[in-house]
PDB file of N, CA and C in Angstrom:
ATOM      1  N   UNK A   1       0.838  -1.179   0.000  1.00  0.00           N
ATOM      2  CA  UNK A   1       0.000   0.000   0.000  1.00  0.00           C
ATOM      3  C   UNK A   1       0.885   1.245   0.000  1.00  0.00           C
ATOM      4  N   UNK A   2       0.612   2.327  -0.601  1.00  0.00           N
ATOM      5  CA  UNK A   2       1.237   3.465  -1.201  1.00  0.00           C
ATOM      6  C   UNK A   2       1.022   4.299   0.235  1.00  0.00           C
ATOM      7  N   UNK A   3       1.764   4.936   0.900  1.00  0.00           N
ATOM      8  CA  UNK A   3       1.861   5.520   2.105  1.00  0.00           C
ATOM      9  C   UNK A   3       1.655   7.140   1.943  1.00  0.00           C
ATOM     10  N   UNK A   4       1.534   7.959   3.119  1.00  0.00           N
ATOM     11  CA  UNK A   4       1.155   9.470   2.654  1.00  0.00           C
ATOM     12  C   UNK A   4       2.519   9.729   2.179  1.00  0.00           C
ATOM     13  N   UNK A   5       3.704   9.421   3.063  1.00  0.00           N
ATOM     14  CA  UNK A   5       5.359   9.739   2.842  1.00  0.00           C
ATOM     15  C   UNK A   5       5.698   9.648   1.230  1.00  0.00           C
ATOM     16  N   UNK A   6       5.407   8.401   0.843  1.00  0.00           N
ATOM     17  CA  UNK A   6       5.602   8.534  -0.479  1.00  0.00           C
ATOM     18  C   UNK A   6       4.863   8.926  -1.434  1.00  0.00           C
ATOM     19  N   UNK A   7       3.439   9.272  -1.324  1.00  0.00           N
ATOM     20  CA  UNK A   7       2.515  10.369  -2.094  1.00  0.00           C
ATOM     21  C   UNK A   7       3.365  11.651  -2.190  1.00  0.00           C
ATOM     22  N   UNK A   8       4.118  12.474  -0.802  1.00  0.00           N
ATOM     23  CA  UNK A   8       4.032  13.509  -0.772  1.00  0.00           C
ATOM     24  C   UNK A   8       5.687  13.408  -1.189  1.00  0.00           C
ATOM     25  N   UNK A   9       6.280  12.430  -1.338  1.00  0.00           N
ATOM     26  CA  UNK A   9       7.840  12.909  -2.230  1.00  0.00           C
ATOM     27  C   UNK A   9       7.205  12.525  -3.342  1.00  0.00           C
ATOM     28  N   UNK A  10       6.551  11.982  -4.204  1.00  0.00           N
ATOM     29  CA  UNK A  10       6.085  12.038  -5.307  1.00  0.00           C
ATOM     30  C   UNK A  10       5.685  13.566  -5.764  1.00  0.00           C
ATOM     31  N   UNK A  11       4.550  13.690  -4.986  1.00  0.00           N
ATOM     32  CA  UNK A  11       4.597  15.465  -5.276  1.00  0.00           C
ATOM     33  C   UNK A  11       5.661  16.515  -5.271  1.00  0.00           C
ATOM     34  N   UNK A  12       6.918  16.312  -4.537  1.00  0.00           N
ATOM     35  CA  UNK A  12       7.738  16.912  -4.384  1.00  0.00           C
ATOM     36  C   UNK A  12       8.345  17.007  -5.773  1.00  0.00           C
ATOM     37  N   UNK A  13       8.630  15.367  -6.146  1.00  0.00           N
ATOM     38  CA  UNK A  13       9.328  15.474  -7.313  1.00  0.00           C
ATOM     39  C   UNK A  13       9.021  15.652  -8.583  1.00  0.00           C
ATOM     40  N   UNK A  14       7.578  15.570  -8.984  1.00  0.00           N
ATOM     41  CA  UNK A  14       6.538  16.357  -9.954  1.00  0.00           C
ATOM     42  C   UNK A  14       7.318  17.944  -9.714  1.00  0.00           C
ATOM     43  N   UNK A  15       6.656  18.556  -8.917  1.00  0.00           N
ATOM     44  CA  UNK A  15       6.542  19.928  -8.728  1.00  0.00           C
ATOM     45  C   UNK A  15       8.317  20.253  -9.443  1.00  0.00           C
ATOM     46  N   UNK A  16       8.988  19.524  -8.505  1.00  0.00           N
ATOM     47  CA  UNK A  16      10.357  19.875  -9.711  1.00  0.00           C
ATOM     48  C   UNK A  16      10.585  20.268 -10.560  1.00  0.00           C
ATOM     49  N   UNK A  17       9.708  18.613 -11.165  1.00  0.00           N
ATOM     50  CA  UNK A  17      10.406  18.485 -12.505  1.00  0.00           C
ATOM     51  C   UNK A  17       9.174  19.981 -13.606  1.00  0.00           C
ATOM     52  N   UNK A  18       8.142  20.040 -12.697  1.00  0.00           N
ATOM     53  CA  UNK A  18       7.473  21.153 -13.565  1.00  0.00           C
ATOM     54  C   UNK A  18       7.970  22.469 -13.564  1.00  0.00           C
ATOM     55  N   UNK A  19       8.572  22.577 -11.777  1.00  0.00           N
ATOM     56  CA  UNK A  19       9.305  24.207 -12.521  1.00  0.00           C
ATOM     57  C   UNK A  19      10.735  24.069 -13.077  1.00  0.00           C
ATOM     58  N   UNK A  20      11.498  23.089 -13.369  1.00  0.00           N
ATOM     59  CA  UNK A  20      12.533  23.268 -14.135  1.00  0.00           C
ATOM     60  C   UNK A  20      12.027  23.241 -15.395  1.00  0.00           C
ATOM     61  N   UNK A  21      10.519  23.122 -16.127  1.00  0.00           N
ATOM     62  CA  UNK A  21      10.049  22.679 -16.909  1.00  0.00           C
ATOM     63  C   UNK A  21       9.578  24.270 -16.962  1.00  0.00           C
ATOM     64  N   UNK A  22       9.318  24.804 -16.364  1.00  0.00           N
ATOM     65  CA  UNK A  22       8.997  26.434 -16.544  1.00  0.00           C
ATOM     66  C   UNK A  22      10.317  27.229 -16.597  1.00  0.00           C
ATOM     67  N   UNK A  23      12.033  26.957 -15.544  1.00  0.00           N
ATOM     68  CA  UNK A  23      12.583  27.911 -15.639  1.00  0.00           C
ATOM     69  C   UNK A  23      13.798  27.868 -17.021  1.00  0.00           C
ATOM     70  N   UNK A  24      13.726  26.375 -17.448  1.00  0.00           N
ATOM     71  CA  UNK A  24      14.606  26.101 -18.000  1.00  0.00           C
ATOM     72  C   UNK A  24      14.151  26.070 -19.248  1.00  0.00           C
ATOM     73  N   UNK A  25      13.591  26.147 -19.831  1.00  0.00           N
ATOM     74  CA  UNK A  25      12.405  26.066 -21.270  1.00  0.00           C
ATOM     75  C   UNK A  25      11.988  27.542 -21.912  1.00  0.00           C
ATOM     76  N   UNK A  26      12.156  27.739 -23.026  1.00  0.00           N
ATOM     77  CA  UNK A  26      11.630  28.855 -23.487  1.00  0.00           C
ATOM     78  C   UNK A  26      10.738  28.610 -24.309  1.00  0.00           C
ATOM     79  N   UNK A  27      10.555  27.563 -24.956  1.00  0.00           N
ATOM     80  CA  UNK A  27       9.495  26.989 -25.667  1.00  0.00           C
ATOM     81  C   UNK A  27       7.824  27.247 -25.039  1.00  0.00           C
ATOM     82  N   UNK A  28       7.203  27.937 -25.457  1.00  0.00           N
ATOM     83  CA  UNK A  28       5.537  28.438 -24.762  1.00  0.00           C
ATOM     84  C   UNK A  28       5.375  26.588 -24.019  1.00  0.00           C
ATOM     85  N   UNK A  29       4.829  26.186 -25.314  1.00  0.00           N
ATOM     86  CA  UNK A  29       4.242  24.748 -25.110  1.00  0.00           C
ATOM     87  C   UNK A  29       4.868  24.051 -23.814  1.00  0.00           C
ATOM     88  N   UNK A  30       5.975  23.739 -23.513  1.00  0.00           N
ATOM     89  CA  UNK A  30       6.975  23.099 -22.740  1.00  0.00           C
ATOM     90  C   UNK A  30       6.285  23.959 -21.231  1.00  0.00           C
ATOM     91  N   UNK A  31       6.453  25.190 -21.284  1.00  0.00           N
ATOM     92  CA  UNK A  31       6.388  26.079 -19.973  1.00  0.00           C
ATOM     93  C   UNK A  31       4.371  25.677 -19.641  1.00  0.00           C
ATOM     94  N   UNK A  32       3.532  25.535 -20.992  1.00  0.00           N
ATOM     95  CA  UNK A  32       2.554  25.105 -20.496  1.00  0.00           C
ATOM     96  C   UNK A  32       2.514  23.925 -19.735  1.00  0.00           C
ATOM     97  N   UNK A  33       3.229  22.796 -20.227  1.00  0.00           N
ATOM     98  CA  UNK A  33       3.774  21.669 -19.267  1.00  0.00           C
ATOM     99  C   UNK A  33       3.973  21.299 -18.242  1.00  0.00           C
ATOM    100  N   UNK A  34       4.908  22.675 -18.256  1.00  0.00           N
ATOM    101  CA  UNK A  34       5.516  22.379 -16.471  1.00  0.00           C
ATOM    102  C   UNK A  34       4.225  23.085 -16.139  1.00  0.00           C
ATOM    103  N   UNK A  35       3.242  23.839 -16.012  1.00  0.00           N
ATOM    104  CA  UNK A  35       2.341  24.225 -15.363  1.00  0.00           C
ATOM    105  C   UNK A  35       1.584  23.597 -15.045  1.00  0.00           C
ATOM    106  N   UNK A  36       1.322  22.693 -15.761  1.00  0.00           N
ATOM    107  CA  UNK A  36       0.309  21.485 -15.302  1.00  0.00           C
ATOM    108  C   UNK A  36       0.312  20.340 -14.754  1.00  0.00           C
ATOM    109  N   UNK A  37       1.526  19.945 -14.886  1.00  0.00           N
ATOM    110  CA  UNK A  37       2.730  19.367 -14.270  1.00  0.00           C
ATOM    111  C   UNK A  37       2.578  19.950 -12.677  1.00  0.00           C
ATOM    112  N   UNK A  38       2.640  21.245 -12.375  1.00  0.00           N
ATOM    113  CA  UNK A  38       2.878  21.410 -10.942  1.00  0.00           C
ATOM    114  C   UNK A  38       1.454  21.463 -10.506  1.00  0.00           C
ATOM    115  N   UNK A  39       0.514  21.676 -10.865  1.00  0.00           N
ATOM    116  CA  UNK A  39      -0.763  21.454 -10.842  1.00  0.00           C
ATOM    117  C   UNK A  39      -0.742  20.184 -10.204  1.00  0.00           C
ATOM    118  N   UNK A  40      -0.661  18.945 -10.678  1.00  0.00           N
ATOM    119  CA  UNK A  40      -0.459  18.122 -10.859  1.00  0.00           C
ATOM    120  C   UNK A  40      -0.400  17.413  -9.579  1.00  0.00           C
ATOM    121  N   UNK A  41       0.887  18.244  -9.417  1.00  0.00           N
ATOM    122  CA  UNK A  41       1.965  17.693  -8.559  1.00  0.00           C
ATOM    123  C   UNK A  41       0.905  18.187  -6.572  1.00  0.00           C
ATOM    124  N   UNK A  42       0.451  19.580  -6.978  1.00  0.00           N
ATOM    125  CA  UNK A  42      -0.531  20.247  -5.888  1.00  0.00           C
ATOM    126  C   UNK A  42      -1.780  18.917  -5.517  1.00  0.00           C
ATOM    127  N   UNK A  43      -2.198  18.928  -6.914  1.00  0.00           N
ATOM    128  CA  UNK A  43      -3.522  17.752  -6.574  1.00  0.00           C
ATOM    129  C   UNK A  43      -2.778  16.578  -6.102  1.00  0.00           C
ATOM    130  N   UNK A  44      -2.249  15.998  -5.947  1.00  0.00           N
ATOM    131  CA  UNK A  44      -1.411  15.046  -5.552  1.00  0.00           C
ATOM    132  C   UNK A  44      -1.383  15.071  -3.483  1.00  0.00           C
ATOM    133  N   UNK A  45      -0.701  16.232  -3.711  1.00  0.00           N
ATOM    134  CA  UNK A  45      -0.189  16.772  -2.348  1.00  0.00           C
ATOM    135  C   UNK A  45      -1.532  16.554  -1.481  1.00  0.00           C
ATOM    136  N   UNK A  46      -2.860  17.221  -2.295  1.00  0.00           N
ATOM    137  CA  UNK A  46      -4.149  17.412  -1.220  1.00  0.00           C
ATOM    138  C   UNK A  46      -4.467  15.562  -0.867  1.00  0.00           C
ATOM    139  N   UNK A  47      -4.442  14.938  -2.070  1.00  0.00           N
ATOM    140  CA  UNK A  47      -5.094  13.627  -2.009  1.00  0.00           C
ATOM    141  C   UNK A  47      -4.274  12.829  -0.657  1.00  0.00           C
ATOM    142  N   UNK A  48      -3.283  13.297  -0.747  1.00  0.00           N
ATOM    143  CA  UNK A  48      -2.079  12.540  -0.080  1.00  0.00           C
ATOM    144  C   UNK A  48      -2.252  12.940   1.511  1.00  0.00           C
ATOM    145  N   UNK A  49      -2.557  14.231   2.059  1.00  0.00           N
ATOM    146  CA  UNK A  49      -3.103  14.797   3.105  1.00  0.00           C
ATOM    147  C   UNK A  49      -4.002  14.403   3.732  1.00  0.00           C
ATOM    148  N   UNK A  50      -5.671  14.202   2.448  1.00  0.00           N
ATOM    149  CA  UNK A  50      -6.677  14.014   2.854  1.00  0.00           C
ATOM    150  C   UNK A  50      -7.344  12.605   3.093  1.00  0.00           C
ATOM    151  N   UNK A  51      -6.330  11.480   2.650  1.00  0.00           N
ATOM    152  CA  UNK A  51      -6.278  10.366   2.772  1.00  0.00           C
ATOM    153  C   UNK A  51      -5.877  10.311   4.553  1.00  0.00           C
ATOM    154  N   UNK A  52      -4.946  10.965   4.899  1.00  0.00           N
ATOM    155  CA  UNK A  52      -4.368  11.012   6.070  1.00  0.00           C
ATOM    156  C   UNK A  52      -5.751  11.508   7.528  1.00  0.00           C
ATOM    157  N   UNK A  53      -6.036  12.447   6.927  1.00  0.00           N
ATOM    158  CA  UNK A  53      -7.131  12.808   7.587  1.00  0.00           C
ATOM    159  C   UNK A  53      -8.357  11.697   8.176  1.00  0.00           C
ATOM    160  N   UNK A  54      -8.814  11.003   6.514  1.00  0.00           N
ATOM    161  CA  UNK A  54     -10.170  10.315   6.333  1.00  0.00           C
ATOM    162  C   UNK A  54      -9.416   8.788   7.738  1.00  0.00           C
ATOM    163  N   UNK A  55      -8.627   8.692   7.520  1.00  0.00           N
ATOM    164  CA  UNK A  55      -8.003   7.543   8.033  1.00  0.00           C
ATOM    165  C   UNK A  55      -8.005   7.901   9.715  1.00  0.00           C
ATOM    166  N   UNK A  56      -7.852   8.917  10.321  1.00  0.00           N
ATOM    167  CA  UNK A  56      -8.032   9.575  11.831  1.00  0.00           C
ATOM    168  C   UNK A  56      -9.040   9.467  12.108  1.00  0.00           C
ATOM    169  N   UNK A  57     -10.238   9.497  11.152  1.00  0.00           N
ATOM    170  CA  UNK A  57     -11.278   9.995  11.619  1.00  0.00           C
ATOM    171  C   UNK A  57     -11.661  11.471  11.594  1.00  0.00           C
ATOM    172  N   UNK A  58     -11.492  12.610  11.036  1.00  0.00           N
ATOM    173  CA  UNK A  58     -11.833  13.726  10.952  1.00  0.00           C
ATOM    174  C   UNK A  58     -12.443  14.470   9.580  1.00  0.00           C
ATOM    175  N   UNK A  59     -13.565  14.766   9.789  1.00  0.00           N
ATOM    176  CA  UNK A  59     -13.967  14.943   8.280  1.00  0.00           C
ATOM    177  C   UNK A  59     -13.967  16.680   8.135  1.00  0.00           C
ATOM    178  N   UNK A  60     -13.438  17.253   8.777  1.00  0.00           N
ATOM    179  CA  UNK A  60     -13.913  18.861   8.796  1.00  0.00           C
ATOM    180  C   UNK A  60     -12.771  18.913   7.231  1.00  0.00           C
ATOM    181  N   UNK A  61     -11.497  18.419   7.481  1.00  0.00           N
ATOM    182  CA  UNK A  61     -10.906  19.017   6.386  1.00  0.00           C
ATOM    183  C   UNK A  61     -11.163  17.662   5.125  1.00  0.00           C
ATOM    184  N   UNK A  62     -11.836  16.859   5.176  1.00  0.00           N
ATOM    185  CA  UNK A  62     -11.554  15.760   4.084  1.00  0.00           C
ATOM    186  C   UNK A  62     -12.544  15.515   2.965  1.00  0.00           C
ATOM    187  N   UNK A  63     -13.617  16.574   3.265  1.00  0.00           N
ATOM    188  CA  UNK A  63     -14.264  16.630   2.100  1.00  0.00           C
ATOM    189  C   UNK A  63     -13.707  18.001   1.244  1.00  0.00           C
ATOM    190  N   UNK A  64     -13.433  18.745   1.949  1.00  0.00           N
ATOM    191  CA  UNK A  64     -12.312  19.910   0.637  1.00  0.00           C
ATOM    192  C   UNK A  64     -11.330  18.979   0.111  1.00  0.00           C
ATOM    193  N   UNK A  65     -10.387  18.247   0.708  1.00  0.00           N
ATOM    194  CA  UNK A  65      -9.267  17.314   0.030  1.00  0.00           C
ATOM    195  C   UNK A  65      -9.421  16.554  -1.000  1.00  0.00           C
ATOM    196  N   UNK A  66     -10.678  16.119  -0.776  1.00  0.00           N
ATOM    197  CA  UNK A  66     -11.608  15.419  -1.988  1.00  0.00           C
ATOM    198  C   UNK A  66     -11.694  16.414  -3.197  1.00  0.00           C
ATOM    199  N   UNK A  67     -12.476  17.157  -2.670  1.00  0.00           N
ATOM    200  CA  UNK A  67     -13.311  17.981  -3.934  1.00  0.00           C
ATOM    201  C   UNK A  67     -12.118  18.829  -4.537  1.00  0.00           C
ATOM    202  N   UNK A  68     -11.214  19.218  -3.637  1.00  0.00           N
ATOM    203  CA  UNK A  68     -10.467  20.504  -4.228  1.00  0.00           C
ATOM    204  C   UNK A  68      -9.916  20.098  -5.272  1.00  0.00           C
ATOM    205  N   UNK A  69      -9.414  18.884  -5.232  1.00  0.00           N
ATOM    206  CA  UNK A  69      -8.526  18.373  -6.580  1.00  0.00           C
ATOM    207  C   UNK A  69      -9.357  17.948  -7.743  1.00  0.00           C
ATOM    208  N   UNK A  70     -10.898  17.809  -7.961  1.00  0.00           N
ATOM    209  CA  UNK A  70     -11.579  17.981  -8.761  1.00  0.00           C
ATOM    210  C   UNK A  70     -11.763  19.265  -9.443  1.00  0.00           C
ATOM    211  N   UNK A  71     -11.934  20.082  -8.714  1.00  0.00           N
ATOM    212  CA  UNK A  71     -11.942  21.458  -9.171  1.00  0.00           C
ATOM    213  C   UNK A  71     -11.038  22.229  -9.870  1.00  0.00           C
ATOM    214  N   UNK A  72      -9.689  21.898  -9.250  1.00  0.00           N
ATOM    215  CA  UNK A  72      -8.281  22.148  -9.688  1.00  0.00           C
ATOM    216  C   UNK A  72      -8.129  22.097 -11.584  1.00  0.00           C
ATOM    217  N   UNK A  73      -8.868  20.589 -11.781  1.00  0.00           N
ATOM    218  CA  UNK A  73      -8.066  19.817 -12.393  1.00  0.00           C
ATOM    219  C   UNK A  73      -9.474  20.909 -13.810  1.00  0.00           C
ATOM    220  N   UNK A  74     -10.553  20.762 -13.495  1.00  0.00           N
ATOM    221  CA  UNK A  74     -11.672  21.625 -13.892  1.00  0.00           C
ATOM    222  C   UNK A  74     -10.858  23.180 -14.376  1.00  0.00           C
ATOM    223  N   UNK A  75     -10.590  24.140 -13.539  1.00  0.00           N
ATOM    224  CA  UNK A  75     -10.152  25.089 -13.813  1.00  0.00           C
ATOM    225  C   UNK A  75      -8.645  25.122 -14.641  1.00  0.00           C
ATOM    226  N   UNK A  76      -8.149  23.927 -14.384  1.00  0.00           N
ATOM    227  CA  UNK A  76      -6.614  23.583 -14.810  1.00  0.00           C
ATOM    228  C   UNK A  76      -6.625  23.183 -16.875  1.00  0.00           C
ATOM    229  N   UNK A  77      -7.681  22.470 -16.852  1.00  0.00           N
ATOM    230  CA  UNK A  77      -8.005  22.311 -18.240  1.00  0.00           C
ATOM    231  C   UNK A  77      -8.116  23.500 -18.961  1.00  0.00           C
ATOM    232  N   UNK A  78      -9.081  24.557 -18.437  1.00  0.00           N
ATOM    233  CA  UNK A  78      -9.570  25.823 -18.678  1.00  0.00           C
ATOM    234  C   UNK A  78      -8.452  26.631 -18.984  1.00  0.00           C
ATOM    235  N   UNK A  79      -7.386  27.323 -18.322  1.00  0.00           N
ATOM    236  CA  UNK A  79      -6.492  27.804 -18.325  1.00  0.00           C
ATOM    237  C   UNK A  79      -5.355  26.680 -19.405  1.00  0.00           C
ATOM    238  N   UNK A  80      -4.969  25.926 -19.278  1.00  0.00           N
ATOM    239  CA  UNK A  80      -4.702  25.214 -20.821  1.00  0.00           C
ATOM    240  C   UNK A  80      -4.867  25.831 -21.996  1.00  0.00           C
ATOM    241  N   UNK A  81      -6.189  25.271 -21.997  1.00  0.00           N
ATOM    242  CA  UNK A  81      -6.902  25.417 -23.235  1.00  0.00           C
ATOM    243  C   UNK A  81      -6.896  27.099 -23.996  1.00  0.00           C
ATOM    244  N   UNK A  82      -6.709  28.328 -22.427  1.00  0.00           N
ATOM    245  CA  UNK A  82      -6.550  29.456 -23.132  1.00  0.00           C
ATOM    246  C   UNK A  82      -5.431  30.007 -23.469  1.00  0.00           C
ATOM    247  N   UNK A  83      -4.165  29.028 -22.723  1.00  0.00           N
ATOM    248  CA  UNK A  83      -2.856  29.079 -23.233  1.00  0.00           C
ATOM    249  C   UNK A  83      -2.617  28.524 -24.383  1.00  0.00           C
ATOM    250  N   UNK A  84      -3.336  27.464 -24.514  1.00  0.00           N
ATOM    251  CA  UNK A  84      -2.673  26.816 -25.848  1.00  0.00           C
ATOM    252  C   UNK A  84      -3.357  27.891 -27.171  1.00  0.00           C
ATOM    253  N   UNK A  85      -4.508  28.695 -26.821  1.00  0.00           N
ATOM    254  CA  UNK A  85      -5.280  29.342 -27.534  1.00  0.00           C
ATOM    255  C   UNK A  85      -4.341  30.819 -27.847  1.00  0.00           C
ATOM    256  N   UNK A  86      -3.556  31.004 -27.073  1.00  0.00           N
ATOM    257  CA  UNK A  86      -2.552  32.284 -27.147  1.00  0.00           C
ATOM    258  C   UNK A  86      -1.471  31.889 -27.651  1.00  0.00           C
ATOM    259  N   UNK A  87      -1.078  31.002 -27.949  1.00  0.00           N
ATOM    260  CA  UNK A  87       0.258  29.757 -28.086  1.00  0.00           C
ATOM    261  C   UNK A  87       0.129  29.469 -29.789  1.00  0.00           C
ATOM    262  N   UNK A  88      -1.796  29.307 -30.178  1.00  0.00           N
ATOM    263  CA  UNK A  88      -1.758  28.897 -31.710  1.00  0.00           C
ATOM    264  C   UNK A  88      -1.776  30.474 -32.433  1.00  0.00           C
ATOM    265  N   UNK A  89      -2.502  31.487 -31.453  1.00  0.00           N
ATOM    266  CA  UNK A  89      -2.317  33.394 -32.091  1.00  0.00           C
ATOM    267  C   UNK A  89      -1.198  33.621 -32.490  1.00  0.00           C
ATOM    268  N   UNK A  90      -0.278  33.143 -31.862  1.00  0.00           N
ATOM    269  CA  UNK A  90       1.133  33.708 -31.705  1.00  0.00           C
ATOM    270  C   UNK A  90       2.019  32.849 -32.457  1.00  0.00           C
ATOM    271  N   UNK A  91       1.770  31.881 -32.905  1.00  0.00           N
ATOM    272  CA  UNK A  91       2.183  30.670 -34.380  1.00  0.00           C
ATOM    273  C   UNK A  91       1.978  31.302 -35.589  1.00  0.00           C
ATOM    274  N   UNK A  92       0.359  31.436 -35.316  1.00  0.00           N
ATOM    275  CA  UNK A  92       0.181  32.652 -36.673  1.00  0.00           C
ATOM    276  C   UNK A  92       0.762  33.538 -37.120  1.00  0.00           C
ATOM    277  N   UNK A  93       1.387  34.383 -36.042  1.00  0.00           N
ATOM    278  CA  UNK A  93       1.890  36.026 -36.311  1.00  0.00           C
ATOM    279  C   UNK A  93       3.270  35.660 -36.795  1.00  0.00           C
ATOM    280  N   UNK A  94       4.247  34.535 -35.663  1.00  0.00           N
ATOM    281  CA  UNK A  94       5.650  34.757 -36.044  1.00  0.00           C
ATOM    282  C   UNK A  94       6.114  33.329 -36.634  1.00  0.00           C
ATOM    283  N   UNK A  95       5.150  32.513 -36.688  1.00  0.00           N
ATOM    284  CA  UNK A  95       5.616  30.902 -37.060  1.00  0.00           C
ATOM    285  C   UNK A  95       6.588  30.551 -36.185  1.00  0.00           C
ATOM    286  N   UNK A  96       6.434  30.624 -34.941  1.00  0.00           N
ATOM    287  CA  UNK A  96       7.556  29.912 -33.448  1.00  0.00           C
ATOM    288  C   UNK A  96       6.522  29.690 -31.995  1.00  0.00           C
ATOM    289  N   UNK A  97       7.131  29.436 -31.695  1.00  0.00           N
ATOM    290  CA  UNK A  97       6.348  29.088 -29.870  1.00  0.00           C
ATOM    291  C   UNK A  97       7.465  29.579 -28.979  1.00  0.00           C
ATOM    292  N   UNK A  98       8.537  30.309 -29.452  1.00  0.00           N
ATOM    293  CA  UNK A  98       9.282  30.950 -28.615  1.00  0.00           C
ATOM    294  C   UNK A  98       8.881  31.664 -27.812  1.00  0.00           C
ATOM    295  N   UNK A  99       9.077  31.753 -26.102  1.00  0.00           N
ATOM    296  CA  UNK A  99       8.416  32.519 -25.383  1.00  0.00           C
ATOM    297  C   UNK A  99       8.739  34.487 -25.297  1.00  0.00           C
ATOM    298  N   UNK A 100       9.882  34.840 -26.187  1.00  0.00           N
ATOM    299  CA  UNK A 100      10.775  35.777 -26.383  1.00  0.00           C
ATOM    300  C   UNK A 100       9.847  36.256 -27.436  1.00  0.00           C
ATOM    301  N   UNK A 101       9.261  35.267 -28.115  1.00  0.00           N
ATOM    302  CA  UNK A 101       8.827  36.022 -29.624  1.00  0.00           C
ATOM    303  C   UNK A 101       7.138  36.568 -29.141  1.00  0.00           C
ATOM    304  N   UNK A 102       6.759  36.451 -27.643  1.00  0.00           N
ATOM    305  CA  UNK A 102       5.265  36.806 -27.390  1.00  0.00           C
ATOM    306  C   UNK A 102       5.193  38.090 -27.351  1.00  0.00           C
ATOM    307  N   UNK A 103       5.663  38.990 -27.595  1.00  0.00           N
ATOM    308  CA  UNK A 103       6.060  40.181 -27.399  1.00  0.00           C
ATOM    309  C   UNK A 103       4.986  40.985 -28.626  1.00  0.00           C
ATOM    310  N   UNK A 104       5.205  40.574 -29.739  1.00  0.00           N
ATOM    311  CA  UNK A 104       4.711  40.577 -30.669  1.00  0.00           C
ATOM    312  C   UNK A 104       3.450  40.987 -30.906  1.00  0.00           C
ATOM    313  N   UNK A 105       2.721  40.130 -29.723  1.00  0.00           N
ATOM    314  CA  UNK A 105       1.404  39.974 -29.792  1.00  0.00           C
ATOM    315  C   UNK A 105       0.807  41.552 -29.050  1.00  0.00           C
ATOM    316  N   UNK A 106       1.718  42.155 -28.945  1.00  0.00           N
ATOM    317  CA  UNK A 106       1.328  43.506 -28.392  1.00  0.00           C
ATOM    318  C   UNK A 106       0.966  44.527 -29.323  1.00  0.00           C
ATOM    319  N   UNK A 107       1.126  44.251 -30.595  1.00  0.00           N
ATOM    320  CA  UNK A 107       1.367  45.637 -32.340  1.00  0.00           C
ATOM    321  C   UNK A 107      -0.218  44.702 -32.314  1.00  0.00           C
TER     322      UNK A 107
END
């Protein structure tokens, strides 16, 4: 059985690998990645908590632990979808996904 300890270095090491995936990347697409990626890595963290909780016996915090990471993942698509939507504008204008070349989108 998968323990909270190792849920929550799992999340640790998501969240990593997503912001080296944001600081190290100039590529739009890639930096959308790591964003969702650390997303990811957050919903992880709550499940891993709220498992801990349900298992004590305490429900004040374990129905947010539940739900929050539904919601997350809801609003997380959303924000995607309007990056990748600024990501295909900006293909159009300069033919790149360089994050240097968004600039552009300002004329």
């Amino acid at each position: 059985m998968i323990e909270q300890l190792h849920l929550l270095i799992l999340a640790i090491i998501l969240f990593g690998v997503g912001l080296y995936a944001i600081l190290g990347k100039r590529n739009v697409i890639k930096i959308l990645m790591g964003i969702e990626i650390m997303t990811i890595s957050i919903n992880v963290a709550f499940i891993a908590l709220g498992t801990e909780i349900i298992a004590n016996g305490s429900n004040e915090f374990a129905d947010f632990a539940q739900i929050f990471p539904l919601i997350s993942l809801a609003v997380g698509a959303a924000v995607i979808a309007l990056g990748l939507a600024i990501v295909i504008n900006n293909y159009r204008h300069t033919k790149g996904v360089d994050s240097d070349e968004m600039s552009t989108l300002k004329r």
